[in-house]
N, C-alpha and C. Protein backbone atom coordinates (compact mmCIF):
# COMPACT_ATOMS: atom_id res chain seq x y z
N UNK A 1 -10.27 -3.25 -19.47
CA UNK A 1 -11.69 -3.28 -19.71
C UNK A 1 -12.29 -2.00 -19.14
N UNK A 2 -13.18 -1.66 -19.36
CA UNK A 2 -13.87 -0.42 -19.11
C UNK A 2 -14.69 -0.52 -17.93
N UNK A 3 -15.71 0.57 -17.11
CA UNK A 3 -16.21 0.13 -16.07
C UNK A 3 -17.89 1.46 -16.54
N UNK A 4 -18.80 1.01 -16.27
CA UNK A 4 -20.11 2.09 -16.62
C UNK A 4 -20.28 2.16 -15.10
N UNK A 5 -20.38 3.46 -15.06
CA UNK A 5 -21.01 4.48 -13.85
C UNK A 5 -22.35 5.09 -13.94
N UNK A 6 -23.07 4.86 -12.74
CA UNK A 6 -24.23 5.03 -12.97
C UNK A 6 -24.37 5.87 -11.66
N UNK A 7 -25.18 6.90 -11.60
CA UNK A 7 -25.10 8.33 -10.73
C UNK A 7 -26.44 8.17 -10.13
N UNK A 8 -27.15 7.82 -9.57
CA UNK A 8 -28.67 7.86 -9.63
C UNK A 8 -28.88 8.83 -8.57
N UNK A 9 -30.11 9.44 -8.65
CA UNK A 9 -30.29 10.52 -7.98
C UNK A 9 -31.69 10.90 -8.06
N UNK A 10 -33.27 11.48 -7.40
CA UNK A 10 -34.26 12.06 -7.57
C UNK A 10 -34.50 12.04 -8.82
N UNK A 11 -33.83 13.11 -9.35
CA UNK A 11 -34.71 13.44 -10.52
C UNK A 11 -33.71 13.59 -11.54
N UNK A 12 -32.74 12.88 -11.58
CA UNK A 12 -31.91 12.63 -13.08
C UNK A 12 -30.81 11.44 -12.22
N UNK A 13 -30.53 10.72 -13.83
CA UNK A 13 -29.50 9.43 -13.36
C UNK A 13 -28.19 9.74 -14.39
N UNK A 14 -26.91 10.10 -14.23
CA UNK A 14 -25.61 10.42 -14.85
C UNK A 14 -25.12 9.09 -15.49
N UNK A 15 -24.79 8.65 -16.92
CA UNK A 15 -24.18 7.58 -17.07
C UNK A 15 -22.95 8.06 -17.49
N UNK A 16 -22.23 7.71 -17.15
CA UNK A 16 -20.30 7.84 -17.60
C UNK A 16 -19.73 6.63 -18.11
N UNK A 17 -18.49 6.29 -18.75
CA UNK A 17 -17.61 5.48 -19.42
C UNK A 17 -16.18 5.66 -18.75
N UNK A 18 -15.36 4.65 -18.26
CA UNK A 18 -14.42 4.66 -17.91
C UNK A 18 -13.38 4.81 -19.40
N UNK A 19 -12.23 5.27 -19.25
CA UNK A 19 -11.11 5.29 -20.32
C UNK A 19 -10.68 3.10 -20.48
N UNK A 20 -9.82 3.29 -20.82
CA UNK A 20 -9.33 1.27 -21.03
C UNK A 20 -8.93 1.41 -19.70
N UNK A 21 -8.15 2.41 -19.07
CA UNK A 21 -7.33 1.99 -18.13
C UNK A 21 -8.04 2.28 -16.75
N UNK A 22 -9.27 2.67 -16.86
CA UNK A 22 -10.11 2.95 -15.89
C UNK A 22 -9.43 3.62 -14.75
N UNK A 23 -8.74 5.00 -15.06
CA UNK A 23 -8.29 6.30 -14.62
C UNK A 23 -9.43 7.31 -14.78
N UNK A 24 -9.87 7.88 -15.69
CA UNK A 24 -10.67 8.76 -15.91
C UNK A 24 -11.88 8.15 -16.35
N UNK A 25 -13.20 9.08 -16.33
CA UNK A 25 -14.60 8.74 -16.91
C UNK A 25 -14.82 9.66 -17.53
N UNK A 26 -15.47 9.50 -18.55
CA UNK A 26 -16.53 11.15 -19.13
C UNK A 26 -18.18 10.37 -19.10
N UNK A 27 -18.83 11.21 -18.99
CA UNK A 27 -20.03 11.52 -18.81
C UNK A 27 -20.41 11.25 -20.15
N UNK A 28 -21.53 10.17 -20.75
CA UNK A 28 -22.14 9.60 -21.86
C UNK A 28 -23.49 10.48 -22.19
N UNK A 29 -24.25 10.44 -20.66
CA UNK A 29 -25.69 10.88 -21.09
C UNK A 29 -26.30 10.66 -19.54
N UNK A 30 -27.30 12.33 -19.14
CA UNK A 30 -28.44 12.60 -18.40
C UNK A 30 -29.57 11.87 -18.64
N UNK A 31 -30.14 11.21 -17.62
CA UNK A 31 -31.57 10.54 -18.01
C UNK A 31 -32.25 11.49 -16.52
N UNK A 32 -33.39 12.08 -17.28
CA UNK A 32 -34.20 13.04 -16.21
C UNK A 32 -35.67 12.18 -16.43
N UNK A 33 -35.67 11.56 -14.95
CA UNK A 33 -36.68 10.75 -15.04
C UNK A 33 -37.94 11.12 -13.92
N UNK A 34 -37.47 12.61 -12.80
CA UNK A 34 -38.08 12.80 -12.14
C UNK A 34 -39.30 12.11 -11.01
N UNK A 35 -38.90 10.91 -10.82
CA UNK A 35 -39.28 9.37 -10.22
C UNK A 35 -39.74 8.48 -10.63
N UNK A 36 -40.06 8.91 -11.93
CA UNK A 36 -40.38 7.59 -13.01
C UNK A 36 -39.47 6.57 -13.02
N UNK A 37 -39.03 5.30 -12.07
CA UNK A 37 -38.03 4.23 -13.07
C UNK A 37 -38.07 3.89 -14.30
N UNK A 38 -39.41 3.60 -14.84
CA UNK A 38 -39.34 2.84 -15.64
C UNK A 38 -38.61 3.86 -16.83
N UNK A 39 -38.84 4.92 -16.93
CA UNK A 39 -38.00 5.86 -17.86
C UNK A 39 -36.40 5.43 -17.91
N UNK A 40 -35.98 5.53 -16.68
CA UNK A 40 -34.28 5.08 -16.18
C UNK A 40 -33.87 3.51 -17.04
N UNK A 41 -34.89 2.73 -16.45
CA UNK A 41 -34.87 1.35 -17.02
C UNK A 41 -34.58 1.16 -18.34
N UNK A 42 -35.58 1.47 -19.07
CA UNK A 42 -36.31 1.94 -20.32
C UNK A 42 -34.34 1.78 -21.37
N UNK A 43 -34.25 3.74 -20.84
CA UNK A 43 -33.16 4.01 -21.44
C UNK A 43 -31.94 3.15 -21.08
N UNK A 44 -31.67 2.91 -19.77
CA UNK A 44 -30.46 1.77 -19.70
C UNK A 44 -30.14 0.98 -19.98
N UNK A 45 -31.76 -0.10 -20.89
CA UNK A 45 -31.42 -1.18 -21.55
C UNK A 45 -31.22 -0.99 -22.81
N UNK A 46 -31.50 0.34 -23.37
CA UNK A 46 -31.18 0.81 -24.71
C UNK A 46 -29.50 0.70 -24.86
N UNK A 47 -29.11 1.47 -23.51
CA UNK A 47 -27.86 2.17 -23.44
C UNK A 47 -26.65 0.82 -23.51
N UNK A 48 -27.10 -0.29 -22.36
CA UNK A 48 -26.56 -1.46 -22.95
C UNK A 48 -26.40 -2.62 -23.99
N UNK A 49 -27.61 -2.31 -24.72
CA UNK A 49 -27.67 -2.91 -25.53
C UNK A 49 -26.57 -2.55 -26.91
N UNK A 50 -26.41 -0.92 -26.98
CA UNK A 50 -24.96 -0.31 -27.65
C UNK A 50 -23.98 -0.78 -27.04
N UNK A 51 -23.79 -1.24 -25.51
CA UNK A 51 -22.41 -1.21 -25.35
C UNK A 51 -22.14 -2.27 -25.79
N UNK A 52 -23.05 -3.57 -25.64
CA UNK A 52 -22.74 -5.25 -26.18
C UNK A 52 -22.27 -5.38 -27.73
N UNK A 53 -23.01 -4.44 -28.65
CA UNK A 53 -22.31 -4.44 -29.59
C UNK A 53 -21.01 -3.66 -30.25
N UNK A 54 -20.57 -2.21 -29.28
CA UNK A 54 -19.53 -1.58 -29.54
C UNK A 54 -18.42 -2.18 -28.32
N UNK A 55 -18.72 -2.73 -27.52
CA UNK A 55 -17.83 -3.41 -26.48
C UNK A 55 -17.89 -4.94 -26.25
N UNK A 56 -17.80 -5.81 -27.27
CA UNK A 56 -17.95 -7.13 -27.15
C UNK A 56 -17.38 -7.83 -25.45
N UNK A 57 -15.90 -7.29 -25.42
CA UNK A 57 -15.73 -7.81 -24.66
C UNK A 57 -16.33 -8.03 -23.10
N UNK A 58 -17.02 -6.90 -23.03
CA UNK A 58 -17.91 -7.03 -21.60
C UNK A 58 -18.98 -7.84 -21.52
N UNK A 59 -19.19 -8.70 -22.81
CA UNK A 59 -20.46 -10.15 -22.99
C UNK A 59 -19.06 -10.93 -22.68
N UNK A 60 -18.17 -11.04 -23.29
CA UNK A 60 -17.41 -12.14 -22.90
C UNK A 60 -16.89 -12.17 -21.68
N UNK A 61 -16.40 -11.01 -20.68
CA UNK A 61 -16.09 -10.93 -20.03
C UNK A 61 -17.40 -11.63 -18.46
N UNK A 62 -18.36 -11.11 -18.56
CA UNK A 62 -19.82 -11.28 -18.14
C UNK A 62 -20.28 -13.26 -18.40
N UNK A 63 -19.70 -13.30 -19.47
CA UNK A 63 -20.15 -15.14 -19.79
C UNK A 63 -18.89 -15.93 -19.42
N UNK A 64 -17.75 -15.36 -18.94
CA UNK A 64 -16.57 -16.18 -18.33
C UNK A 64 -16.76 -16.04 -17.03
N UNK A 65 -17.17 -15.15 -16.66
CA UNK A 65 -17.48 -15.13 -15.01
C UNK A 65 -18.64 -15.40 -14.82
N UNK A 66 -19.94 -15.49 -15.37
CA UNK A 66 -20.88 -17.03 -14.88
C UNK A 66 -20.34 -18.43 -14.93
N UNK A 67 -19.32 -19.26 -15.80
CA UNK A 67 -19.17 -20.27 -16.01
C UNK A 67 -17.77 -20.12 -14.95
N UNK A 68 -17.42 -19.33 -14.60
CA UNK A 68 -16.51 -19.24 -13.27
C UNK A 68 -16.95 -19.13 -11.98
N UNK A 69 -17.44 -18.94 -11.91
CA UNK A 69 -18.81 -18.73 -10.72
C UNK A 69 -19.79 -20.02 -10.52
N UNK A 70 -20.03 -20.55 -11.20
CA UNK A 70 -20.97 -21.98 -11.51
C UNK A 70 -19.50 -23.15 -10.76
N UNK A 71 -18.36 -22.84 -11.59
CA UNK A 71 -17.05 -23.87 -11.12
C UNK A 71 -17.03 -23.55 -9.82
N UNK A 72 -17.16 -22.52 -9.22
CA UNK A 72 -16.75 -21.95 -7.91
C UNK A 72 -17.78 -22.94 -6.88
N UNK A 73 -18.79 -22.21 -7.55
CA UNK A 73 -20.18 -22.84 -6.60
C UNK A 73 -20.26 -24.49 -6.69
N UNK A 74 -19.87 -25.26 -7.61
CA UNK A 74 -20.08 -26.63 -7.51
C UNK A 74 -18.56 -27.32 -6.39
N UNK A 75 -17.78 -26.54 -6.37
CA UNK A 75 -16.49 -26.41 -5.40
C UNK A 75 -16.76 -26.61 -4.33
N UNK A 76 -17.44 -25.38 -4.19
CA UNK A 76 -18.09 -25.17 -2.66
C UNK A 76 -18.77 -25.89 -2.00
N UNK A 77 -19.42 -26.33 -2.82
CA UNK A 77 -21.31 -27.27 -2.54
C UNK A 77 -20.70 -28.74 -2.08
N UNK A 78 -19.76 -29.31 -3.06
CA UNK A 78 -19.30 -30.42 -2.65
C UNK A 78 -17.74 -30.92 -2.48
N UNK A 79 -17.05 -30.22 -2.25
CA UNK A 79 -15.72 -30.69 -1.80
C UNK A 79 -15.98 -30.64 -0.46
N UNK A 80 -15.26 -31.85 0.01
CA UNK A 80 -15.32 -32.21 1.63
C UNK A 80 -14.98 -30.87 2.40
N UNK A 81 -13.70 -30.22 2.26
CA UNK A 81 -13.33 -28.61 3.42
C UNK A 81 -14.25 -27.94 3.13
N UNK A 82 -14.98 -27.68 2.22
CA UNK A 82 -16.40 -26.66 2.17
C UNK A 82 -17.68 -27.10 2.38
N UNK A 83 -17.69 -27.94 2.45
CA UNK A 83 -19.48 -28.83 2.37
C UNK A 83 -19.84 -29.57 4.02
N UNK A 84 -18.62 -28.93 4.76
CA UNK A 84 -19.16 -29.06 6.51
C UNK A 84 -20.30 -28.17 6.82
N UNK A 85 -21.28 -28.68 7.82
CA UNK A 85 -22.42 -28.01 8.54
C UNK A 85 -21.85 -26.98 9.29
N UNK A 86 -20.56 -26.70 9.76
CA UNK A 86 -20.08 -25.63 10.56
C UNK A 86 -19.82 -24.66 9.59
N UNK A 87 -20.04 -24.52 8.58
CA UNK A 87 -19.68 -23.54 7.35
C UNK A 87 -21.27 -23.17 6.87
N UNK A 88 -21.20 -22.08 6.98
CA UNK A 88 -22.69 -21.61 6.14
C UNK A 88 -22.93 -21.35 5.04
N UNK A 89 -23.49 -21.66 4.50
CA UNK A 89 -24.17 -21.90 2.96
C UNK A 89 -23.93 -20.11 2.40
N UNK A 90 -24.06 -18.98 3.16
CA UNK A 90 -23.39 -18.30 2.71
C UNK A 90 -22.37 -17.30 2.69
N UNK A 91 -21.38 -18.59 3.35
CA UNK A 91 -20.04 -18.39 3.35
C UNK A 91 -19.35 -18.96 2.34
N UNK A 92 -20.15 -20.14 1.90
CA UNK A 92 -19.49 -20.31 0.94
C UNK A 92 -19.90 -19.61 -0.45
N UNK A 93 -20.99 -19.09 -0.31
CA UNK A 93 -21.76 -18.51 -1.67
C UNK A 93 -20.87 -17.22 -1.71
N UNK A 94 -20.57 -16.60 -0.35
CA UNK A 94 -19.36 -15.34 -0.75
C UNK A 94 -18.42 -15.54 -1.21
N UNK A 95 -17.90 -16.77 -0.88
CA UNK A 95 -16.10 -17.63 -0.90
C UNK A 95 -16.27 -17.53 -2.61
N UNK A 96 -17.77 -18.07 -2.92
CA UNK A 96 -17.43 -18.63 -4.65
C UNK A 96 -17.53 -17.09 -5.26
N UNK A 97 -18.19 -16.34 -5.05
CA UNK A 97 -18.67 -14.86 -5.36
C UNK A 97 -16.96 -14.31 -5.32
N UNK A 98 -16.13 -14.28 -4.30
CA UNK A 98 -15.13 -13.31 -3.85
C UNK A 98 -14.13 -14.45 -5.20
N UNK A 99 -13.94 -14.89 -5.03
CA UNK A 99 -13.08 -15.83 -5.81
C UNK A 99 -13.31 -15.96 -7.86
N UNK A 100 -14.37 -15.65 -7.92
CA UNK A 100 -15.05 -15.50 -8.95
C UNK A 100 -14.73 -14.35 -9.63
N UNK A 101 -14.77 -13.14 -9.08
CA UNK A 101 -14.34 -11.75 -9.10
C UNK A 101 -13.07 -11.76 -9.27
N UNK A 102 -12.37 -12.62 -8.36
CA UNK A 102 -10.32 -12.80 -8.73
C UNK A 102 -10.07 -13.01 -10.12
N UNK A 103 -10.99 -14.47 -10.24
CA UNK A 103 -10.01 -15.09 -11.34
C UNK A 103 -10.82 -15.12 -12.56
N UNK A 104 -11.71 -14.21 -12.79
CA UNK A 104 -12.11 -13.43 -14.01
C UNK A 104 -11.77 -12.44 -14.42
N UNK A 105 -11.04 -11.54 -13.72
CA UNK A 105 -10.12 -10.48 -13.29
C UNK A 105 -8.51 -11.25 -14.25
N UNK A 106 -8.22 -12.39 -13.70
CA UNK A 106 -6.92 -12.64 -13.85
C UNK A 106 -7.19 -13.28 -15.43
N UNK A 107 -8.32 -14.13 -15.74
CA UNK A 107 -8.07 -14.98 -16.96
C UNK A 107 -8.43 -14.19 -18.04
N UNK A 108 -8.31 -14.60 -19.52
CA UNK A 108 -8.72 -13.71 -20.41
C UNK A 108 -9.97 -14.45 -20.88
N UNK A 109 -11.33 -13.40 -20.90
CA UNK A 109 -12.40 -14.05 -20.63
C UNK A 109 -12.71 -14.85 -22.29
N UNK A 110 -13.40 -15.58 -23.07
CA UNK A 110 -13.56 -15.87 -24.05
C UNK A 110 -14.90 -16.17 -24.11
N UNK A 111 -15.50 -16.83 -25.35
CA UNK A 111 -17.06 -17.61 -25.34
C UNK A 111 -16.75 -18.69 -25.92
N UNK A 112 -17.89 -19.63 -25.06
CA UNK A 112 -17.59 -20.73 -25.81
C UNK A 112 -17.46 -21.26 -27.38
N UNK A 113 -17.41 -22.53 -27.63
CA UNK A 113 -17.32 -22.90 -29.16
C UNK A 113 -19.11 -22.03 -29.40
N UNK A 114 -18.92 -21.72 -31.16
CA UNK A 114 -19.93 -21.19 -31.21
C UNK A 114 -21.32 -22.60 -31.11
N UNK A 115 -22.19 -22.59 -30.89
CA UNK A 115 -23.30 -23.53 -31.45
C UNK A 115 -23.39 -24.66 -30.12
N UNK A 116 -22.42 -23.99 -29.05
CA UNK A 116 -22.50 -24.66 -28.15
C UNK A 116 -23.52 -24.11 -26.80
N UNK A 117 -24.97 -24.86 -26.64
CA UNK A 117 -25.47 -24.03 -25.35
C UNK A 117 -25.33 -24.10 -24.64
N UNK A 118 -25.73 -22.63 -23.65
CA UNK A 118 -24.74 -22.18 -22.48
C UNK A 118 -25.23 -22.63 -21.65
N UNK A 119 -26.66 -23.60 -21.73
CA UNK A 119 -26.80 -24.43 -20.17
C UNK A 119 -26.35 -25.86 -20.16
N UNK A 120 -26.01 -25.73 -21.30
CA UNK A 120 -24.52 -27.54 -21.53
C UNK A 120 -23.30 -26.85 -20.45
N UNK A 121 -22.46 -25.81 -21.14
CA UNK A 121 -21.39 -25.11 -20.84
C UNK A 121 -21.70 -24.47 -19.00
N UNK A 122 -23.08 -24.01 -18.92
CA UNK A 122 -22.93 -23.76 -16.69
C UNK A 122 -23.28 -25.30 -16.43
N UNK A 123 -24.09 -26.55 -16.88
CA UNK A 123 -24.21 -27.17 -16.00
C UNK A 123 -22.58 -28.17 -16.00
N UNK A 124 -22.08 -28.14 -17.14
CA UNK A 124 -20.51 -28.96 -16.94
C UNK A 124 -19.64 -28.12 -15.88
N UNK A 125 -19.45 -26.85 -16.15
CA UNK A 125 -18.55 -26.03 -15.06
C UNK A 125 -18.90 -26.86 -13.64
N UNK A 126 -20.46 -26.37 -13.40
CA UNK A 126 -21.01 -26.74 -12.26
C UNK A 126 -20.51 -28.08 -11.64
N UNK A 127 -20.60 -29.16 -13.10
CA UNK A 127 -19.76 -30.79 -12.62
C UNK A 127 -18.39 -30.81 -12.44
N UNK A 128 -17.64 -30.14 -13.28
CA UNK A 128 -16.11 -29.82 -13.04
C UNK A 128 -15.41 -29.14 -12.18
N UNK A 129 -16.29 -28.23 -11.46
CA UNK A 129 -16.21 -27.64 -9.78
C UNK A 129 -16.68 -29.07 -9.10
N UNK A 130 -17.53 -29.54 -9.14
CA UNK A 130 -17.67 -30.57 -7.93
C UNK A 130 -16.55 -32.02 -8.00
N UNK A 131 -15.56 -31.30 -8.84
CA UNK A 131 -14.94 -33.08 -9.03
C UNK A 131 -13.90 -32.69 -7.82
């Protein structure tokens, strides 16, 4: 999968593209915004909005690791070894965060059935982490 680099700086922001194997980057496009954000903003949501459709997989990748992250967090919240008062609420919010990052990393991300909504699909994760 690819990785976007973002350079930010005063008065211009660098966007780059990683290769597949995320060894090398090249440089996409200068945004000279001279402290304007909203210019930076502006163009970055342009800029992603190309990548969602020339890079599908980083929506899928992005919607397997919320519904992995939701499993994580309902884990956390209520399985007995995590849901002690001697454990802090965000220790476990890192535990589900650090773990989340693993095994979205490891699985191959997909989307759900089509026509299926995605607050059916986080709030079941959410129940299927707490079992």
């Amino acid at each position: 999968m690819r990785s976007l680099g973002i350079d930010y700086g005063d008065a211009r922001v660098g966007i780059a593209i990683s290769d597949e194997l995320n060894i090398t980057a090249q440089g996409l496009e200068t945004i000279h915004h001279d402290g304007n954000d909203k210019i930076v903003l502006k163009r970055l949501e342009e800029i992603l909005k190309q990548f969602a459709i020339l890079f599908p997989e980083i929506n899928n990748a992005l919607g397997a690791g919320l519904l992995v992250f939701l499993r994580f967090a309902g884990l956390t919240r209520f399985a007995p070894v995590f849901s002690r008062a001697e454990i802090p609420a965000m220790a476990r919010l890192a535990f589900a965060i650090i773990f989340t990052i693993i095994v979205t990393g490891i699985i191959k991300p997909s989307l759900p059935p089509s026509g299926t909504p995605i607050l059916l699909c986080m709030v079941l994760n959410f129940a299927f982490g707490a079992l």
